[in-house]
Protein backbone atom coordinates (compact mmCIF):
# COMPACT_ATOMS: atom_id res chain seq x y z
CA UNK A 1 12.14 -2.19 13.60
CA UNK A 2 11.16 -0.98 9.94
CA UNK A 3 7.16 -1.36 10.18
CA UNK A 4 5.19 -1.48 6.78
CA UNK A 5 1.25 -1.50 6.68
CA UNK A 6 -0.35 -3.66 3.73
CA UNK A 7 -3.96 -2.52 3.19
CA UNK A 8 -5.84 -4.55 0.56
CA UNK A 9 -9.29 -5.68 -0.03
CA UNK A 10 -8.52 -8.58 -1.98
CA UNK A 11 -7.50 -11.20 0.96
CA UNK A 12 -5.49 -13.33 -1.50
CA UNK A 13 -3.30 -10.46 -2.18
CA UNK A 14 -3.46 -9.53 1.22
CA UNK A 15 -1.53 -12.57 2.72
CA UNK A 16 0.98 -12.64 -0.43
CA UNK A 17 1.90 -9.13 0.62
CA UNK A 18 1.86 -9.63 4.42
CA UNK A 19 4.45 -12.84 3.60
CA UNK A 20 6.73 -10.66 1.77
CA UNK A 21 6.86 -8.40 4.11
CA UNK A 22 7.45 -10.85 6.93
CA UNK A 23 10.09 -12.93 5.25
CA UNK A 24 12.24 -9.60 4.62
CA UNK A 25 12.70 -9.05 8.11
CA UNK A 26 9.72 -5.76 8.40
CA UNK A 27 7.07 -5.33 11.04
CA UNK A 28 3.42 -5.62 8.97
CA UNK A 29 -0.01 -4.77 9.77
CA UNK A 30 -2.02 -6.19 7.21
CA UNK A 31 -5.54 -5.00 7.07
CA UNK A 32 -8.69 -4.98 4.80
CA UNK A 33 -9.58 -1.45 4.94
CA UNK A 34 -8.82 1.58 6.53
CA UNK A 35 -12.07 1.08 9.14
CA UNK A 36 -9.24 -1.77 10.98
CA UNK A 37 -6.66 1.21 11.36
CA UNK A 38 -6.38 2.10 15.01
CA UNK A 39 -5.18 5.36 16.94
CA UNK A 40 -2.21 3.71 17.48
CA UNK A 41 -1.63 2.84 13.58
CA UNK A 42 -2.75 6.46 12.68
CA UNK A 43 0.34 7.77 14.74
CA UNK A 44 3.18 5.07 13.26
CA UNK A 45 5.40 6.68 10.93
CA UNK A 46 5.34 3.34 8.52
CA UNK A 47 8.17 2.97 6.22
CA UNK A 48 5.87 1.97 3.22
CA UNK A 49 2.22 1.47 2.90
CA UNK A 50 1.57 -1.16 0.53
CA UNK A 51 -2.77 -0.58 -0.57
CA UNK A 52 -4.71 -1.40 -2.94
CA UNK A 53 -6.63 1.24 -4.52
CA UNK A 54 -10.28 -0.02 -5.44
CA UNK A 55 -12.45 0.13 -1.92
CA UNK A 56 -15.95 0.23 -1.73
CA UNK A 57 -17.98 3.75 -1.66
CA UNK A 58 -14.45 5.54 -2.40
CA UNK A 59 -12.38 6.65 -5.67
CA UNK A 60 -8.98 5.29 -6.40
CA UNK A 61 -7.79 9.16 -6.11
CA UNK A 62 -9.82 9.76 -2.96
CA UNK A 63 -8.52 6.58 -1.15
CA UNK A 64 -4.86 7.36 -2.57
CA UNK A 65 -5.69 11.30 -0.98
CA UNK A 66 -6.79 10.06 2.47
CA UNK A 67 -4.23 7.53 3.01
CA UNK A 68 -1.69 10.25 2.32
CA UNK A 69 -3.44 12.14 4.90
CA UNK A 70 -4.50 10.26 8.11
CA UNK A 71 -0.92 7.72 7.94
CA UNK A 72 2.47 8.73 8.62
CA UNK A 73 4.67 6.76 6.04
CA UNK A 74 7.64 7.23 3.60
CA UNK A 75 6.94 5.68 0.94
CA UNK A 76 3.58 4.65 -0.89
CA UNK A 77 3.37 1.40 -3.01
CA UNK A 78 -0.17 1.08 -4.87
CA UNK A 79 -0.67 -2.90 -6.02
CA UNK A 80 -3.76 -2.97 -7.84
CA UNK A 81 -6.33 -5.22 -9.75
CA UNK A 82 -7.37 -1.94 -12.04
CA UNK A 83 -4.71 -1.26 -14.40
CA UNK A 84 -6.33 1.42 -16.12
CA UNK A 85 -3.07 4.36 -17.61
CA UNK A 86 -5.66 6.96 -17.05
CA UNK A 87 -5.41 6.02 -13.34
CA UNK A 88 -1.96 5.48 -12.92
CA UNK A 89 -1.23 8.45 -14.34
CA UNK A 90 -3.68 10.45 -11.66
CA UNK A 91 -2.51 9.13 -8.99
CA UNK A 92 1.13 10.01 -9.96
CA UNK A 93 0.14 13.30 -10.25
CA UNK A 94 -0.64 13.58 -6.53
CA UNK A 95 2.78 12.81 -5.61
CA UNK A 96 4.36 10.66 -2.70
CA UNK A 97 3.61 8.08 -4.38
CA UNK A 98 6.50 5.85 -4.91
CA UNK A 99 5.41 2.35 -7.65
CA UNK A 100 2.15 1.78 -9.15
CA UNK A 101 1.87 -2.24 -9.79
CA UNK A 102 -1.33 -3.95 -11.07
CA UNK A 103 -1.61 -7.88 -11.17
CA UNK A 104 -0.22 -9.80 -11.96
CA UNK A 105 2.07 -8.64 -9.13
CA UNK A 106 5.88 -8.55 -9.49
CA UNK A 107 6.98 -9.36 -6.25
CA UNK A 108 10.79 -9.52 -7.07
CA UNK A 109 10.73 -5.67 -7.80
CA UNK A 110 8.70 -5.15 -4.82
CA UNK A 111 10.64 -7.24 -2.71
CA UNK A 112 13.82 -4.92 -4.29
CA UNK A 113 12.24 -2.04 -3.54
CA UNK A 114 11.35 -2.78 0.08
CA UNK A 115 15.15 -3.88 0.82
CA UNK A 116 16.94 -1.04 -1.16
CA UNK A 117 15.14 1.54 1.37
């Protein structure tokens, strides 16, 4: 089964995601921060990782940086509160990163995104 973890501070968010995910037919673990991530989770090969970016005690570009590095995955989907260009633009520089959406969400294009893989 296609798995995708949805990591995201903001529990509002959170559950949207996790319901998108469910309804299109994917496997999600939805979690809060990366401190809920088990040995197990480390060693999935997820098929997106849908996080949020701002996270207490940790840079957008650091978080971005150590999700790349201690989660399997395909494809990386940042949804965000801070829309900042300056941002965006970083963390497109460190590659892998496959859509950059701030809120308001648009879930249709992540919902198309998630089904076209």
């Amino acid at each position: 089964m296609r798995k995708i973890l949805v990591i995201q501070e903001d529990i509002v968010i959170l559950k949207i995601l996790e319901q998108l995910v469910k309804i299109n037919n994917f496997d999600c673990k939805a979690i809060r921060s990366l401190e809920e991530l088990n040995i197990d989770d480390q060693q999935s090969n997820f098929d997106f990782i849908i996080t949020g970016i701002l996270f207490e005690g940790i840079s957008p570009l650091e978080f971005v940086a150590q999700v790349q590095e201690v989660i399997l995955h395909k494809n990386l989907l940042i949804v965000t509160n801070m829309g900042q260009d300056k941002v965006k633009q970083e963390i497109f520089a460190l590659r892998g990163v496959t859509g950059f959406y701030t809120v308001p969400i648009d879930l249709d294009e992540i919902e198309a995104i998630i089904q076209a893989y």
